[in-house]
Protein backbone atom coordinates (compact mmCIF):
# COMPACT_ATOMS: atom_id res chain seq x y z
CA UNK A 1 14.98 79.84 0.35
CA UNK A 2 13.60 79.25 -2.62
CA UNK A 3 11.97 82.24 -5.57
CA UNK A 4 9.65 81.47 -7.94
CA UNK A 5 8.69 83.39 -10.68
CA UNK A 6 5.62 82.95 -13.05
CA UNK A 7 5.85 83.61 -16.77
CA UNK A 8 3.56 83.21 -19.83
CA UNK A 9 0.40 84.74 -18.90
CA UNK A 10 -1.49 87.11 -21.17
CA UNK A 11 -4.34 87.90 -23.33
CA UNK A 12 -6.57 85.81 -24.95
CA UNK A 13 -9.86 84.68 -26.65
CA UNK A 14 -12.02 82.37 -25.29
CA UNK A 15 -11.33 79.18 -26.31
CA UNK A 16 -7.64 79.95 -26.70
CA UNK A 17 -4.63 78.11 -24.72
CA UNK A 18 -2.13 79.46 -22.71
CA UNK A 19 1.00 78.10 -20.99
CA UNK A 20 2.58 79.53 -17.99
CA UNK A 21 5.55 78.77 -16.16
CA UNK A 22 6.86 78.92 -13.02
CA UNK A 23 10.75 79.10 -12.94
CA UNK A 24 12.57 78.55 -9.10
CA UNK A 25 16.36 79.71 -8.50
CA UNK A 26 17.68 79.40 -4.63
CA UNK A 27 16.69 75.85 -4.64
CA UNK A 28 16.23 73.07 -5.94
CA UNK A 29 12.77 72.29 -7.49
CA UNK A 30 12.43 68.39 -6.44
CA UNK A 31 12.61 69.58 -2.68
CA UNK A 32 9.06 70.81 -3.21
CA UNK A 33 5.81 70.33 -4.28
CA UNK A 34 4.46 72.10 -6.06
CA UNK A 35 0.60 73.84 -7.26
CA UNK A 36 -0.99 76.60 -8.79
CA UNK A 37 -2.78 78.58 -7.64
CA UNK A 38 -5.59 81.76 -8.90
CA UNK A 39 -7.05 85.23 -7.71
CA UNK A 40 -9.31 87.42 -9.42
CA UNK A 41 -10.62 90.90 -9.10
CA UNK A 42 -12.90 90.65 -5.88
CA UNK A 43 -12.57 87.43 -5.19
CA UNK A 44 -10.52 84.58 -2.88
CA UNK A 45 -7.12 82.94 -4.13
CA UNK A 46 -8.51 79.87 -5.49
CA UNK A 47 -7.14 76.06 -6.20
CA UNK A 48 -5.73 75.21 -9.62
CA UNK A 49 -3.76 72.50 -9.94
CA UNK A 50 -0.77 70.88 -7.81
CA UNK A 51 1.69 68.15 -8.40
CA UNK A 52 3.69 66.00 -5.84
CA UNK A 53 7.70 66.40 -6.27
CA UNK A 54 7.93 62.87 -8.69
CA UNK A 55 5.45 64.55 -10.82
CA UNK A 56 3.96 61.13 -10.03
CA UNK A 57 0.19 62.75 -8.80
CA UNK A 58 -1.63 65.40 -9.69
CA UNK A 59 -4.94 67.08 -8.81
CA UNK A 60 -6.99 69.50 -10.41
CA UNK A 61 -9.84 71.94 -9.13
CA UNK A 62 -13.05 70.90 -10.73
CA UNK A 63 -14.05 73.83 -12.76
CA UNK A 64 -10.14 73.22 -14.67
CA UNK A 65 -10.15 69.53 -14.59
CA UNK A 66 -9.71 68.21 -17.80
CA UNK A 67 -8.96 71.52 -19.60
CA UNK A 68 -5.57 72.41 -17.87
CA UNK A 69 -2.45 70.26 -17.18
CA UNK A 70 0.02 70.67 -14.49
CA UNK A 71 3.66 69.19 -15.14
CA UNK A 72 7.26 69.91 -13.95
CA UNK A 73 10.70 69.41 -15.23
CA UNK A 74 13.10 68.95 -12.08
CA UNK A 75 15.94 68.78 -14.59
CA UNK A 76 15.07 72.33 -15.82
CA UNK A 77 14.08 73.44 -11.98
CA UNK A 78 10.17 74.56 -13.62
CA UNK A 79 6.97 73.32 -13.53
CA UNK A 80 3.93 74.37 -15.66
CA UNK A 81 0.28 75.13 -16.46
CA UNK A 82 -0.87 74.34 -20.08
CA UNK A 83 -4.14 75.92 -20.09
CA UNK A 84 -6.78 75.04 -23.31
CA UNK A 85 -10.05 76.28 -23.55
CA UNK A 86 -9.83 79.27 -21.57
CA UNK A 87 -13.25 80.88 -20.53
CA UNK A 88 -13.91 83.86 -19.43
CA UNK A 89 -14.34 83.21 -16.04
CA UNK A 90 -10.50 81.98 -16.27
CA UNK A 91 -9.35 85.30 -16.19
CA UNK A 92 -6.90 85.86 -12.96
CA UNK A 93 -3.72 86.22 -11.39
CA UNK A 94 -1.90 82.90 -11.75
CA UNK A 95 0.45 82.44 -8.99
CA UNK A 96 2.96 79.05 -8.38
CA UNK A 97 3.53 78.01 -4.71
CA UNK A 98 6.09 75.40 -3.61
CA UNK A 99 6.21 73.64 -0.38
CA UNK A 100 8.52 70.84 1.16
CA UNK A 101 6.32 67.32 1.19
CA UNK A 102 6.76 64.30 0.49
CA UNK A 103 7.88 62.62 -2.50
CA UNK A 104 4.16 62.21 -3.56
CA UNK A 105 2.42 64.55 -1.03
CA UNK A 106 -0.16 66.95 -2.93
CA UNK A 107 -1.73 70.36 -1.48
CA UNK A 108 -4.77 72.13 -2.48
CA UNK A 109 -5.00 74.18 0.07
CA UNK A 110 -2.79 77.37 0.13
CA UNK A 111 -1.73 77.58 3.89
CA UNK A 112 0.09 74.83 3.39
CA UNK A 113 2.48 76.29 0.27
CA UNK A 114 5.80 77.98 1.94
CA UNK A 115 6.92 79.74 -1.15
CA UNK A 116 4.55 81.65 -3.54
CA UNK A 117 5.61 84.05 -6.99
CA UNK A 118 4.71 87.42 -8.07
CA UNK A 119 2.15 85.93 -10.24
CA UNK A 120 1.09 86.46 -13.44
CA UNK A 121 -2.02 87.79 -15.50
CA UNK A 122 -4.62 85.91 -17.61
CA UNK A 123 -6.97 87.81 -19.43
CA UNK A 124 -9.80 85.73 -21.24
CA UNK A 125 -11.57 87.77 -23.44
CA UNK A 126 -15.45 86.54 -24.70
């Protein structure tokens, strides 16, 4: 069974990057794929970003797209979330999720993720 564990959140100013990382030990990290996902205060766990276990496809919820980039290093069993021009409305818990797929499956929906992290904060201050 894999553990994942989410690093690199934080506070920042809007307008200001972040990069967080998820780092797996129990497994190995090309067995999944992988996606990010978000909660805040009062509200649902959201869609971030995901990536398919080449790394091959991505996706990207529409209010990130274009501002944050998912990747993954199977080598180094991590994947990430560079994050630029953080808003406000950014501000969350940041949690990774891994699932077994297909070499280019992507999920955006959370049922579908076996394995999730603690998660991690991002504060975006205005």
């Amino acid at each position: 069974q894999v553990q994942l564990v989410e690093s690199g959140g934080g506070l920042v100013q809007a307008g200001g990057s972040l990069r967080l990382s998820c780092a797996a030990s129990g497994g190995t990290l090309s067995s999944y794929a992988m996606g990010w996902f978000r909660q805040a205060p009062g509200k649902e766990r959201e869609f971030v970003a995901a990536i398919s276990r080449s790394g091959g496809r991505t996706g990207y919820a529409d209010s990130v797209n274009g501002r944050f980039t998912i990747s993954r290093d199977n080598a180094k069993n991590s994947v990430s979330l560079q994050m630029n021009t953080l808003e406000p409305e950014d501000t969350a818990v940041y949690y990774c999720a891994a699932r077994e797929a297909s070499w280019i499956t992507i999920s955006v929906d959370g049922y579908r993720y076996d394995y999730w992290g603690q998660g991690t904060q991002v504060t975006v201050s205005s």
